[in-house]
C-alpha atoms as a PDB file:
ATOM      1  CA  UNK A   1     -29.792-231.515  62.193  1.00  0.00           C
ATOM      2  CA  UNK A   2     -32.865-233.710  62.751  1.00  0.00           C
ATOM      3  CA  UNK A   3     -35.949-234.507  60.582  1.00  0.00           C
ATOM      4  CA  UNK A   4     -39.593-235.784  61.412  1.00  0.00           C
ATOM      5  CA  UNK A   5     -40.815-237.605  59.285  1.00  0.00           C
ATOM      6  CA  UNK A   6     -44.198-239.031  58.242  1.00  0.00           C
ATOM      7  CA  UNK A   7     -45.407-242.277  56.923  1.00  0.00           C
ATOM      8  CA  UNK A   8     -45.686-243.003  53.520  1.00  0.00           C
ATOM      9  CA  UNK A   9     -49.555-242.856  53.073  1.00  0.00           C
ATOM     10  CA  UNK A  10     -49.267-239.550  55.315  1.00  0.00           C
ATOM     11  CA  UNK A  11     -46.955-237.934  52.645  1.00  0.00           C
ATOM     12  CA  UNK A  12     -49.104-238.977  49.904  1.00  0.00           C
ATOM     13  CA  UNK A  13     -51.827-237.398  51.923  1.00  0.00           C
ATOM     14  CA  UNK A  14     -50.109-234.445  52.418  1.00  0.00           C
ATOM     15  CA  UNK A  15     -48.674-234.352  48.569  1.00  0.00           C
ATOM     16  CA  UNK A  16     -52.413-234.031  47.680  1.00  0.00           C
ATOM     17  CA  UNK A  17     -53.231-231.071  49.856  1.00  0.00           C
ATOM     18  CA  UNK A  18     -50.080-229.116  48.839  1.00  0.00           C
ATOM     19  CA  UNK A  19     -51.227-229.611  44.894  1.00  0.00           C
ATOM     20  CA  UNK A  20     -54.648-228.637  45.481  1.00  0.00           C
ATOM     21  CA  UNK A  21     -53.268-225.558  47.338  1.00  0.00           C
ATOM     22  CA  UNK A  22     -50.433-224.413  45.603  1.00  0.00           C
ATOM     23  CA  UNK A  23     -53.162-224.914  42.310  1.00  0.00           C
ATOM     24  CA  UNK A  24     -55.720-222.390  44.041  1.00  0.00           C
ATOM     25  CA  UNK A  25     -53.097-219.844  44.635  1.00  0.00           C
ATOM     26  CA  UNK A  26     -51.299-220.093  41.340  1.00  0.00           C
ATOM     27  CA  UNK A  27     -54.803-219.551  38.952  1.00  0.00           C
ATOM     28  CA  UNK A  28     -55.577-216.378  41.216  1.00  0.00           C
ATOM     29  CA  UNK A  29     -51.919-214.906  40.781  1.00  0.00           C
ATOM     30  CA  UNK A  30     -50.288-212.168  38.466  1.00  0.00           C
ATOM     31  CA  UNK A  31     -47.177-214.066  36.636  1.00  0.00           C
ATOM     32  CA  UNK A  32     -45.092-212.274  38.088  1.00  0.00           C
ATOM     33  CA  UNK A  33     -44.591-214.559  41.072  1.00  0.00           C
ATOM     34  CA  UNK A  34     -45.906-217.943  41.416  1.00  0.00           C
ATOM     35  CA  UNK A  35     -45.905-220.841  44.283  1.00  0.00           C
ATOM     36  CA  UNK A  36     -44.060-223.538  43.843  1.00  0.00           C
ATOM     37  CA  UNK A  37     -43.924-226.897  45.799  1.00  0.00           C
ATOM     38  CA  UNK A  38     -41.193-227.736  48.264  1.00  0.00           C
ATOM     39  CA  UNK A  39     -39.664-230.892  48.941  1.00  0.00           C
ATOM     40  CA  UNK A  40     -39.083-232.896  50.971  1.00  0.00           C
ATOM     41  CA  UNK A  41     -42.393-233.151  52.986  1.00  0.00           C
ATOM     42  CA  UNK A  42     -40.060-233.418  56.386  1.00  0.00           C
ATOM     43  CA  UNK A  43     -39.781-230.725  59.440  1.00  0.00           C
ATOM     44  CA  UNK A  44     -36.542-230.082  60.349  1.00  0.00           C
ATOM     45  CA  UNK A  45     -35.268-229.410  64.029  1.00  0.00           C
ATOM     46  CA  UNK A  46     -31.838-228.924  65.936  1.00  0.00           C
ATOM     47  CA  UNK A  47     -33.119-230.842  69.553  1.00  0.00           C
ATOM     48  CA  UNK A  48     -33.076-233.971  71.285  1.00  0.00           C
ATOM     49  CA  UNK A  49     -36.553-235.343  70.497  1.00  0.00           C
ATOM     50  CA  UNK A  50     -38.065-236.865  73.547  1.00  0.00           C
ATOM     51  CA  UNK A  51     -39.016-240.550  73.898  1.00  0.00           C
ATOM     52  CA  UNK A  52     -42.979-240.554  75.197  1.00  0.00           C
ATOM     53  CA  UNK A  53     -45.123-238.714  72.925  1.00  0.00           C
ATOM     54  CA  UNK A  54     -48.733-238.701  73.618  1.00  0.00           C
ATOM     55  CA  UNK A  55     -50.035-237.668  70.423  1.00  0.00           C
ATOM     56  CA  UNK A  56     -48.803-235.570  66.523  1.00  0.00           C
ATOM     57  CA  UNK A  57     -51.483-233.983  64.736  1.00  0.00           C
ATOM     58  CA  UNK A  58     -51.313-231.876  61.759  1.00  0.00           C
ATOM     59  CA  UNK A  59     -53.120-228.575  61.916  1.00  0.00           C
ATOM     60  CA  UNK A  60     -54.982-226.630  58.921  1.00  0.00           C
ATOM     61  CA  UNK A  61     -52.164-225.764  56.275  1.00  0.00           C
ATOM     62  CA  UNK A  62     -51.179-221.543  56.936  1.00  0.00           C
ATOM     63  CA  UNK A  63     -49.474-219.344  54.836  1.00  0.00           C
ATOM     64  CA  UNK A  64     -46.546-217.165  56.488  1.00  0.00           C
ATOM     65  CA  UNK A  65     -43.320-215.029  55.521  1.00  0.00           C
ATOM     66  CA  UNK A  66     -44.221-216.541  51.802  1.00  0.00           C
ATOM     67  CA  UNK A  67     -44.415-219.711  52.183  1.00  0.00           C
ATOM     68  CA  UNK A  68     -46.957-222.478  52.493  1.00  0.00           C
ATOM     69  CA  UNK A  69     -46.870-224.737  55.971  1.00  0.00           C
ATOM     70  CA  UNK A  70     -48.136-227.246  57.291  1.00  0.00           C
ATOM     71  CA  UNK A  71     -47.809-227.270  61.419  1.00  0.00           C
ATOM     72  CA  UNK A  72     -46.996-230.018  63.608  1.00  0.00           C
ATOM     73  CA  UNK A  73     -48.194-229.779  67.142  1.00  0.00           C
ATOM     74  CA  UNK A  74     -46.734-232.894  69.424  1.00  0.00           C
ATOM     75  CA  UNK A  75     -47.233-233.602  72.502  1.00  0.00           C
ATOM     76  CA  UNK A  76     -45.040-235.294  74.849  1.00  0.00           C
ATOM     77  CA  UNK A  77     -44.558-236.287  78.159  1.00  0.00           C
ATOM     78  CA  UNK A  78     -41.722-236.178  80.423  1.00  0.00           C
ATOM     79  CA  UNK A  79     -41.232-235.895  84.579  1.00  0.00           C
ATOM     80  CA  UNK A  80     -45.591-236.237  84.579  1.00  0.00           C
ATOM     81  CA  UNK A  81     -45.651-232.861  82.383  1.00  0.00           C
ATOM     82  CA  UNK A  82     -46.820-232.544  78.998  1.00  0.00           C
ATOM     83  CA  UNK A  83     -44.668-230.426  76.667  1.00  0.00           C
ATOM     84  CA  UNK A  84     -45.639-229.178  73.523  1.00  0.00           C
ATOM     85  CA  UNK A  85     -43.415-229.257  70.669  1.00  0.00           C
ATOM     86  CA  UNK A  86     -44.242-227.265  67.425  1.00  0.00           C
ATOM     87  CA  UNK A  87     -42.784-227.614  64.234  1.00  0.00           C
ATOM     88  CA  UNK A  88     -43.210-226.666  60.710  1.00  0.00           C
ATOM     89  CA  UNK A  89     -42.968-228.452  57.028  1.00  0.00           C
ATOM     90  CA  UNK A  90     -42.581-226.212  54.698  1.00  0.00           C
ATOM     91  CA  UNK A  91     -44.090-227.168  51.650  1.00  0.00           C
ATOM     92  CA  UNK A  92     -44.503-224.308  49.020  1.00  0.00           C
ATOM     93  CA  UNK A  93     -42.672-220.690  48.334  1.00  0.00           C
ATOM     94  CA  UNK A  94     -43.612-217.928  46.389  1.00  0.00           C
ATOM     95  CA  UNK A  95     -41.020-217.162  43.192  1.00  0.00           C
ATOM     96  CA  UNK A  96     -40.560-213.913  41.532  1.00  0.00           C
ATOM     97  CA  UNK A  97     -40.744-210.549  41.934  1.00  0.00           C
ATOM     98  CA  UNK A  98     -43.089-209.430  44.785  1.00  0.00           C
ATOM     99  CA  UNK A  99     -43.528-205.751  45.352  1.00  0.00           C
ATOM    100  CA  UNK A 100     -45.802-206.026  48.595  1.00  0.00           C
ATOM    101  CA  UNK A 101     -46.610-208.362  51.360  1.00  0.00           C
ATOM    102  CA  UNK A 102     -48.900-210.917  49.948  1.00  0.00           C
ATOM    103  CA  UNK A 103     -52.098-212.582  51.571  1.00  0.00           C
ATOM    104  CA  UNK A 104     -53.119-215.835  51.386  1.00  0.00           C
ATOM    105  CA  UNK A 105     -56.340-217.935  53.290  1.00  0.00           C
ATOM    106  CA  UNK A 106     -57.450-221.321  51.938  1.00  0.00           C
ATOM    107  CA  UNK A 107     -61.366-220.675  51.727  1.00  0.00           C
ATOM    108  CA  UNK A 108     -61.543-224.423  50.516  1.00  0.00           C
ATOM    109  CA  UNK A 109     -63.621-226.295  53.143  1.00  0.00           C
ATOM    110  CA  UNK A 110     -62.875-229.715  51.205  1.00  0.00           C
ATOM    111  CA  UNK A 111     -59.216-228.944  52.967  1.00  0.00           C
ATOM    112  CA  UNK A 112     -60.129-227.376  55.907  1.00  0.00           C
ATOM    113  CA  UNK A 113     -62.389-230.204  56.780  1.00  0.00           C
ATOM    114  CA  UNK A 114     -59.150-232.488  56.909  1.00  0.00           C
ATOM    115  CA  UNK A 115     -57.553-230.768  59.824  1.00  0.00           C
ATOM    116  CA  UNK A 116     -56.586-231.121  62.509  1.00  0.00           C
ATOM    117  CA  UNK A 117     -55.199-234.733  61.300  1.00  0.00           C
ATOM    118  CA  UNK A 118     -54.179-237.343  63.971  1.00  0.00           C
ATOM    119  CA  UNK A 119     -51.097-239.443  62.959  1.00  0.00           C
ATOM    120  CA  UNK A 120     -49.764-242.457  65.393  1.00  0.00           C
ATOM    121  CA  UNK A 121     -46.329-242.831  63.960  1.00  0.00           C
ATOM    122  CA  UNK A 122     -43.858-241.618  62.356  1.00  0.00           C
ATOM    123  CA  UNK A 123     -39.985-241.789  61.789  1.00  0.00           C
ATOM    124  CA  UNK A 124     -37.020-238.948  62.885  1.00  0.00           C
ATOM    125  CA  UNK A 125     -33.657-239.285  62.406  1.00  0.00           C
ATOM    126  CA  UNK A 126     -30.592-237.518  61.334  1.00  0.00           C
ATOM    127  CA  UNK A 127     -30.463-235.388  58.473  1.00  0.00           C
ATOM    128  CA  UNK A 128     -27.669-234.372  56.099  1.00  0.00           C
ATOM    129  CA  UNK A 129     -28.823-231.604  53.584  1.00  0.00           C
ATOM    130  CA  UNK A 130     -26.522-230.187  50.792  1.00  0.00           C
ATOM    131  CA  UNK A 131     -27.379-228.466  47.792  1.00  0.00           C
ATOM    132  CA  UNK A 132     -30.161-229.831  46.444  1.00  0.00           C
ATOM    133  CA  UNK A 133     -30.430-233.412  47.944  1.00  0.00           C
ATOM    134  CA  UNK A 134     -30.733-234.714  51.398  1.00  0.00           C
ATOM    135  CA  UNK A 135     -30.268-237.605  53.537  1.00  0.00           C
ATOM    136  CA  UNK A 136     -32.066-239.294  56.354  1.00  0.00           C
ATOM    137  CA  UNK A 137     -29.888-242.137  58.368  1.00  0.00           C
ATOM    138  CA  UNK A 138     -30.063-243.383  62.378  1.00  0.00           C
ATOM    139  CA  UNK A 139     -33.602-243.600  61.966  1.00  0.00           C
ATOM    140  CA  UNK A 140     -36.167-244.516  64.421  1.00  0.00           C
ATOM    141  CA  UNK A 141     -40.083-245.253  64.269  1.00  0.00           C
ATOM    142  CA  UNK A 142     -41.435-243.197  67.192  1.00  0.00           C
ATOM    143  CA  UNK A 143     -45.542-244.383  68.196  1.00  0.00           C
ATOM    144  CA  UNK A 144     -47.868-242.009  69.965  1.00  0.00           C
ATOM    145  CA  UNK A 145     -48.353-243.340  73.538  1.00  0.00           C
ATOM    146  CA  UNK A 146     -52.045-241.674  74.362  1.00  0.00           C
ATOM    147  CA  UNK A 147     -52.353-240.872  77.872  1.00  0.00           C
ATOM    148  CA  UNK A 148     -55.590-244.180  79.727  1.00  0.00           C
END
């Protein structure tokens, strides 16, 4: 298994966003179930990443199947074509007992004014997950290469 991975002040970026949202949804919430933040911040994928990207953006956080993401859309470039490569960090999930399918959209514009958000490098690498921990190792900084 692979991970992408973001800088450090793009995690902490990101780490701010997931508080503020997991916050809003939490105070509007029977306590029955509650969010509750996932870690690590990485998106994890099972392909050979390719070597040119053009550009990584991070789109406006969504909530789906009960959980909280954040999506990745990449762009790369191979043979003259661009390819587009989506993937997903997961960064919250809903706890408890939930008797019906549940609805969540962020109506915060102080968020949705961040996205989409433009990020120029970034690390992937192997990733070893058990239980509760995880490893990254055979890492490699990968820089957008925008298209002149």
């Amino acid at each position: 298994m692979f991970a992408f991975v973001p800088g450090k002040d793009v995690l902490l970026f990101l780490a701010k966003i997931q508080k503020k949202i997991i916050s809003v949804f939490n105070s509007n919430r029977p306590a029955k179930f509650f969010a509750a933040p996932v870690f690590p911040l990485w998106a994890f994928f099972d392909f050979a990443f390719p070597e040119k990207i053009i550009s990584c953006e991070f789109l406006e956080p969504v909530f789906k199947d009960e959980k909280f993401i954040f999506p990745v859309k990449i762009i790369s470039l191979k043979d003259e074509k661009e390819k587009l490569i989506n993937l997903e960090i997961v960064f919250g999930k809903i706890l408890g007992e939930i008797k019906s399918s549940l609805e969540f959209h962020l109506d915060s514009d102080e968020i949705k004014n961040c996205f989409p958000y433009k990020i120029r490098v970034f690390k992937i690498g192997n990733v070893l997950v058990q239980d509760n921990n995880w490893q990254l190792f055979d890492e490699k900084w990968c820089k957008c290469q925008p298209l002149s």
